[in-house]
PDB file of N, CA and C in Angstrom:
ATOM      1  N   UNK A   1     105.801  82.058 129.677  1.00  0.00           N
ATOM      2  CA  UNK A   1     105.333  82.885 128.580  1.00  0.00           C
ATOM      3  C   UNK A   1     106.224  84.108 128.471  1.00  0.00           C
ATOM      4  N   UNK A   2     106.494  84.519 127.222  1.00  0.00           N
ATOM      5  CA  UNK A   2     107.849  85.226 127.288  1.00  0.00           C
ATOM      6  C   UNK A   2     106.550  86.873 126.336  1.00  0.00           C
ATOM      7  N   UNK A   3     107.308  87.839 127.228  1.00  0.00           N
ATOM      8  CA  UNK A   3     106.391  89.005 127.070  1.00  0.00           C
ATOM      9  C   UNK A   3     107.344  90.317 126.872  1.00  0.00           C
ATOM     10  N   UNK A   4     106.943  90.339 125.660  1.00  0.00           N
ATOM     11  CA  UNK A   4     108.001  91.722 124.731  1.00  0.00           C
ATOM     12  C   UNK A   4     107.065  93.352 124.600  1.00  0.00           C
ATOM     13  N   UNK A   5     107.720  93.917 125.219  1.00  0.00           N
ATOM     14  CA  UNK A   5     107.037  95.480 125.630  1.00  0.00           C
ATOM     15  C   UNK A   5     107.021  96.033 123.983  1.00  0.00           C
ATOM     16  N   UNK A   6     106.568  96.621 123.320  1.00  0.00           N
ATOM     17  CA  UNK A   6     105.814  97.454 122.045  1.00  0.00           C
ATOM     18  C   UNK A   6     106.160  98.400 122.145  1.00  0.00           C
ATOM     19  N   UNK A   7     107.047  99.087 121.953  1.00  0.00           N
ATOM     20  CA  UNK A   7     106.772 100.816 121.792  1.00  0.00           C
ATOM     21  C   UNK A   7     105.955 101.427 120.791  1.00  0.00           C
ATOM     22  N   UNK A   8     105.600 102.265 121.082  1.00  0.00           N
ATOM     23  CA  UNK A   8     104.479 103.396 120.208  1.00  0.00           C
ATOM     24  C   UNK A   8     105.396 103.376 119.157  1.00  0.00           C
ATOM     25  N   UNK A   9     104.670 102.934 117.579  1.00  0.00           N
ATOM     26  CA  UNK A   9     105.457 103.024 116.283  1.00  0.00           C
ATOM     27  C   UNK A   9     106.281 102.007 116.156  1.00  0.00           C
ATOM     28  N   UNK A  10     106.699 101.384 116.831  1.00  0.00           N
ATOM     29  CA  UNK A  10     107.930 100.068 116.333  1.00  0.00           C
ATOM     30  C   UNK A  10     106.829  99.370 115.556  1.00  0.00           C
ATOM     31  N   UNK A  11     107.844  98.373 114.665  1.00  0.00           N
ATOM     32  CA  UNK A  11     107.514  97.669 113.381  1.00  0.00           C
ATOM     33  C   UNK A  11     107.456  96.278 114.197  1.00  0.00           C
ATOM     34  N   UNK A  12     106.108  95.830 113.564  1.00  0.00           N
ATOM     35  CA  UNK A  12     106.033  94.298 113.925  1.00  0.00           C
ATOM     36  C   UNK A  12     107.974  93.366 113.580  1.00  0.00           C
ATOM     37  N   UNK A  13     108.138  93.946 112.700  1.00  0.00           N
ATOM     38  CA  UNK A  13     109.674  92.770 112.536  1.00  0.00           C
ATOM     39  C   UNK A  13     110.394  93.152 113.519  1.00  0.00           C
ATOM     40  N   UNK A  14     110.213  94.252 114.003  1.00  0.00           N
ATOM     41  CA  UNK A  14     111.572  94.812 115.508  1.00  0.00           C
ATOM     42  C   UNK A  14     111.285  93.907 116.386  1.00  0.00           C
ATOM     43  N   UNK A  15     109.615  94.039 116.564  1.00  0.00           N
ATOM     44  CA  UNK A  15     109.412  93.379 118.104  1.00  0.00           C
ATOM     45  C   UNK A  15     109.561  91.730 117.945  1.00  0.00           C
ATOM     46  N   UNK A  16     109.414  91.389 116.828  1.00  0.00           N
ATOM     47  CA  UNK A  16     109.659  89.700 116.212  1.00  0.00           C
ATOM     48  C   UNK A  16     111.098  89.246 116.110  1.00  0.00           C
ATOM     49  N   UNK A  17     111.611  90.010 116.049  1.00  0.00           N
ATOM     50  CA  UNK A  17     113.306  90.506 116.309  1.00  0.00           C
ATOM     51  C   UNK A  17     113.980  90.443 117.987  1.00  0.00           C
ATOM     52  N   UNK A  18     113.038  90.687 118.293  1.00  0.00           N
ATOM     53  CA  UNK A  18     113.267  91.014 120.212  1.00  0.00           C
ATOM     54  C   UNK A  18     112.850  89.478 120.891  1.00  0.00           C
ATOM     55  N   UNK A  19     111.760  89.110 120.246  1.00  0.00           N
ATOM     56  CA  UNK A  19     111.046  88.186 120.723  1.00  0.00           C
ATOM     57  C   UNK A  19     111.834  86.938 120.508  1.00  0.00           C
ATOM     58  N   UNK A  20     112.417  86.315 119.183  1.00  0.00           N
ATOM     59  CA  UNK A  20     113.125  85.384 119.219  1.00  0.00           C
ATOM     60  C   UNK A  20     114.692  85.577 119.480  1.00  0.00           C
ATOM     61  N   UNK A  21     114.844  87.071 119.912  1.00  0.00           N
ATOM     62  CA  UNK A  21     116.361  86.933 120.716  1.00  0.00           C
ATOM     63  C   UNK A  21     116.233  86.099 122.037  1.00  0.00           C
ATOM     64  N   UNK A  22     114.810  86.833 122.706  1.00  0.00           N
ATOM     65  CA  UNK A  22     114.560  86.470 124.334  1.00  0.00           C
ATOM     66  C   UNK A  22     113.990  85.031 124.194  1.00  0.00           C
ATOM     67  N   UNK A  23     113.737  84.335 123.030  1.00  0.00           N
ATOM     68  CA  UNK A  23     113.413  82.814 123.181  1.00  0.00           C
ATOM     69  C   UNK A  23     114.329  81.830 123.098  1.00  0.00           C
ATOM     70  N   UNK A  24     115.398  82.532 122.362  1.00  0.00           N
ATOM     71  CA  UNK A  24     116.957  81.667 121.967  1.00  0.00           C
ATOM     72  C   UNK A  24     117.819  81.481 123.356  1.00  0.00           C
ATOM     73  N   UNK A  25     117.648  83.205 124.242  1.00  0.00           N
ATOM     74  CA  UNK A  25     117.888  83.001 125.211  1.00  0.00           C
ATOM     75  C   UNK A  25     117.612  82.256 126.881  1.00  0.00           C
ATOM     76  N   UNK A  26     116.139  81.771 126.314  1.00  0.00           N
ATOM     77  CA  UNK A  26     115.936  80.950 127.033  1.00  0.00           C
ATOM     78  C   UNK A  26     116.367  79.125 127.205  1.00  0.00           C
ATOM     79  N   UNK A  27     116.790  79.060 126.023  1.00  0.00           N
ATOM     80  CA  UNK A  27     117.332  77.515 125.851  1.00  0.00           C
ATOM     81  C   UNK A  27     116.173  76.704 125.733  1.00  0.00           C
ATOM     82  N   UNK A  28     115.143  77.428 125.123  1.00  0.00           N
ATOM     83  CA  UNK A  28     114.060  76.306 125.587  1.00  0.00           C
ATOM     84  C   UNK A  28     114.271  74.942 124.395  1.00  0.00           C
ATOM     85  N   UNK A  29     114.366  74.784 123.277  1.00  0.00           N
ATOM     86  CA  UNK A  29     114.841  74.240 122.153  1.00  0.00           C
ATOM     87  C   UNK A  29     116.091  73.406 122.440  1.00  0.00           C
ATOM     88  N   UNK A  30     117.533  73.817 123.077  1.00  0.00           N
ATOM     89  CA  UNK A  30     118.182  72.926 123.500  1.00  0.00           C
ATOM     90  C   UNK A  30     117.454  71.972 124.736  1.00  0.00           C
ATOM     91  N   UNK A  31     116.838  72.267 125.506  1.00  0.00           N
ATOM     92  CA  UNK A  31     116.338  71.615 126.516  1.00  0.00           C
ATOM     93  C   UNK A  31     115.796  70.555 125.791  1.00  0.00           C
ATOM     94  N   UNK A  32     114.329  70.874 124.887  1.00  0.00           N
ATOM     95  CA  UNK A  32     113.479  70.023 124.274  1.00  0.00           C
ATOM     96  C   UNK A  32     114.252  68.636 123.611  1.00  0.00           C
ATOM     97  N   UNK A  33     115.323  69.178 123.046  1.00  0.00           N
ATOM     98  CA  UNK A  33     116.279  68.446 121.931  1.00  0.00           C
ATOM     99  C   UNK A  33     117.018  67.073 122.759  1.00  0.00           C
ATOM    100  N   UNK A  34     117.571  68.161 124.710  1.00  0.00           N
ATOM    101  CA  UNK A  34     118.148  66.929 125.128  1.00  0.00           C
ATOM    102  C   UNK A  34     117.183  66.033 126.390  1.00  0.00           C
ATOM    103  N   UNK A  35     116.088  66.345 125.881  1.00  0.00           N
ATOM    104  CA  UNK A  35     114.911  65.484 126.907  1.00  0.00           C
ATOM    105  C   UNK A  35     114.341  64.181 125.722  1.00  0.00           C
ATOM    106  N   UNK A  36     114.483  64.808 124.550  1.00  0.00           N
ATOM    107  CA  UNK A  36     114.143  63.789 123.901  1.00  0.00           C
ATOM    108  C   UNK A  36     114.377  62.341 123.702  1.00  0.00           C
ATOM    109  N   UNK A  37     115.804  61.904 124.242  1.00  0.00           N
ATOM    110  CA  UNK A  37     115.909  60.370 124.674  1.00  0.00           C
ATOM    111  C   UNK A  37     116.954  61.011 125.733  1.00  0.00           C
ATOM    112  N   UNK A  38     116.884  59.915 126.402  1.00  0.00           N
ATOM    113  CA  UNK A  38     117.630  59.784 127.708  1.00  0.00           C
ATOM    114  C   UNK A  38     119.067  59.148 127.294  1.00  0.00           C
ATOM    115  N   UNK A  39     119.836  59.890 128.060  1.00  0.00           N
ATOM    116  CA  UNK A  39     121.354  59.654 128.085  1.00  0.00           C
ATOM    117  C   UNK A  39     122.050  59.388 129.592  1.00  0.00           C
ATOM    118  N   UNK A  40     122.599  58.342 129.466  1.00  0.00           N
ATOM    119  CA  UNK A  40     123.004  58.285 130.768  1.00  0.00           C
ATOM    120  C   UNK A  40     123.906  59.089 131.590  1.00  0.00           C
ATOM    121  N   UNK A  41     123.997  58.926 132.812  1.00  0.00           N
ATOM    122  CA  UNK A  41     125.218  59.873 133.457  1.00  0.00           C
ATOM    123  C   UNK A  41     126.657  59.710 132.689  1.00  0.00           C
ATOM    124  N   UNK A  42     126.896  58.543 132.798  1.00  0.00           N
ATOM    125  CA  UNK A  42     128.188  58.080 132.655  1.00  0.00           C
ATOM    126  C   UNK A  42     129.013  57.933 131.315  1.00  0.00           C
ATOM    127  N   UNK A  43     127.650  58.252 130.011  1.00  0.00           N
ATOM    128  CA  UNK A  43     127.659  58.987 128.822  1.00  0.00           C
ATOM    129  C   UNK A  43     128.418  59.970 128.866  1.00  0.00           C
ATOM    130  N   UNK A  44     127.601  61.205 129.025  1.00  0.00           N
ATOM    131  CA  UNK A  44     127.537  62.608 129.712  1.00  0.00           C
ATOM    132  C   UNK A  44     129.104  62.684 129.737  1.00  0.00           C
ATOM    133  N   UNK A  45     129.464  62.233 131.147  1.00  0.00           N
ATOM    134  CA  UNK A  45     130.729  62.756 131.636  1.00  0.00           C
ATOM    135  C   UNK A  45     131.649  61.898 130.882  1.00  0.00           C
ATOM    136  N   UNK A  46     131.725  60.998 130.252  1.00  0.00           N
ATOM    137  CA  UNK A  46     132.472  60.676 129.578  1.00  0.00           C
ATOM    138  C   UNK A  46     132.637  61.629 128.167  1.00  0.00           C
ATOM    139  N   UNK A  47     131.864  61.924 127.712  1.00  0.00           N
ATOM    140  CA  UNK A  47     131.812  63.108 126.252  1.00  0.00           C
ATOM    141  C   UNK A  47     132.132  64.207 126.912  1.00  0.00           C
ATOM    142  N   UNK A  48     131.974  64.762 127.685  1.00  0.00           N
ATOM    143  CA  UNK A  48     132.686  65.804 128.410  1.00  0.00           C
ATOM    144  C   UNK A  48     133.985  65.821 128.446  1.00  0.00           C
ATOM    145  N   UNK A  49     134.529  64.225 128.756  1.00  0.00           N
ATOM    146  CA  UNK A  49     136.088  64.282 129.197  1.00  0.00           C
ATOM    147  C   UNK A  49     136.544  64.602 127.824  1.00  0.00           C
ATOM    148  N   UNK A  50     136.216  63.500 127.007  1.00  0.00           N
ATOM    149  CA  UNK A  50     136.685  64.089 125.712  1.00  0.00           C
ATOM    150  C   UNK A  50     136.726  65.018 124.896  1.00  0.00           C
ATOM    151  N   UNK A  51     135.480  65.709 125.446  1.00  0.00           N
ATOM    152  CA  UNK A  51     136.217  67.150 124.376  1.00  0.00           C
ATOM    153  C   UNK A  51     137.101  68.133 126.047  1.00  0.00           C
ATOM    154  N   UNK A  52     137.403  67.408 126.682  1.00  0.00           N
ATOM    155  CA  UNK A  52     137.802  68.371 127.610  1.00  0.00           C
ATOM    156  C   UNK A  52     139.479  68.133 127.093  1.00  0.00           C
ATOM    157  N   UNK A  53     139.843  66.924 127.075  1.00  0.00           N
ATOM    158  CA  UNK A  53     140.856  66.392 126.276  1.00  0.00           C
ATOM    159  C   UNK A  53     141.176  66.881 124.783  1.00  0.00           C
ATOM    160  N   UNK A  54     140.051  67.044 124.300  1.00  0.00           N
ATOM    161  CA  UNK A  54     140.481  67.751 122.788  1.00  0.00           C
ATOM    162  C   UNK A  54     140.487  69.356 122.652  1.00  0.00           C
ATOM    163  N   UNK A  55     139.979  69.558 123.743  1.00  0.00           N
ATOM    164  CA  UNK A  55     140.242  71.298 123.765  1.00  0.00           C
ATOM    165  C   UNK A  55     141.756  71.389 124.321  1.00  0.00           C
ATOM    166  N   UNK A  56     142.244  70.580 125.318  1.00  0.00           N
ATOM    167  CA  UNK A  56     143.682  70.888 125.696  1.00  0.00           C
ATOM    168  C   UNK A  56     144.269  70.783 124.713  1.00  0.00           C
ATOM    169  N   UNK A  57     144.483  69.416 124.252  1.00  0.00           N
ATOM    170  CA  UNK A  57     145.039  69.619 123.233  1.00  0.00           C
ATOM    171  C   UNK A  57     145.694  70.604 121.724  1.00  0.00           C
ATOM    172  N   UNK A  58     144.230  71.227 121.542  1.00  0.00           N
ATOM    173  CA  UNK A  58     144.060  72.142 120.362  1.00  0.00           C
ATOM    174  C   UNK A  58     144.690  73.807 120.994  1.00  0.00           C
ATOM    175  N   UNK A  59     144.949  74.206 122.610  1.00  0.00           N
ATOM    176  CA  UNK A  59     145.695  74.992 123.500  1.00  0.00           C
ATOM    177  C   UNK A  59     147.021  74.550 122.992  1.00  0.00           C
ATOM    178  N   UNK A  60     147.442  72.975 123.519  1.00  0.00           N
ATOM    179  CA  UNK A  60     149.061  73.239 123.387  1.00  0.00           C
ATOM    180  C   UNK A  60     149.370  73.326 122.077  1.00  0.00           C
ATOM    181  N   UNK A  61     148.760  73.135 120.954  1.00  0.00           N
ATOM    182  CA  UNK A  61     149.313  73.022 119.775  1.00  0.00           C
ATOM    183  C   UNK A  61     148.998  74.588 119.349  1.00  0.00           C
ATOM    184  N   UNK A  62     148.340  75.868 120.008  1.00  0.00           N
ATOM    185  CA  UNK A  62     148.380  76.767 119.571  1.00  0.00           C
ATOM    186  C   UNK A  62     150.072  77.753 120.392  1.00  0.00           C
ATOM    187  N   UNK A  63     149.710  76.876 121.163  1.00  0.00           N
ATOM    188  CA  UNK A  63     151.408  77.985 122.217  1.00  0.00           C
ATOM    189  C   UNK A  63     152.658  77.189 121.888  1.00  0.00           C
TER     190      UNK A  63
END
């Protein structure tokens, strides 16, 4: 449960403002998104390699 302190006089939109910074920062939404079907390991690290491969790439073509 995520708990946002009020100051005396702040505007409900500040603290609604605070509140979904500290919820974005929790990842809870990416989590939900990648529990929703199962992916295998060997998925995973394979999509990894590839953008690990396409980020080098997009390096040497900047130097």
């Amino acid at each position: 449960m995520l708990i946002v302190p009020v100051k005396e006089g702040e505007s409900i939109e500040r603290a609604l403002k605070k509140y979904k910074k500290k919820y974005d920062k929790t990842n809870v939404v990416k989590e939900l998104r990648s529990r929703k079907e199962f992916i295998k390991p060997s998925v995973t690290k394979r999509q990894a390699k590839i953008k690990a491969i396409y980020k080098q790439k997009m390096q040497a073509i900047e130097i």
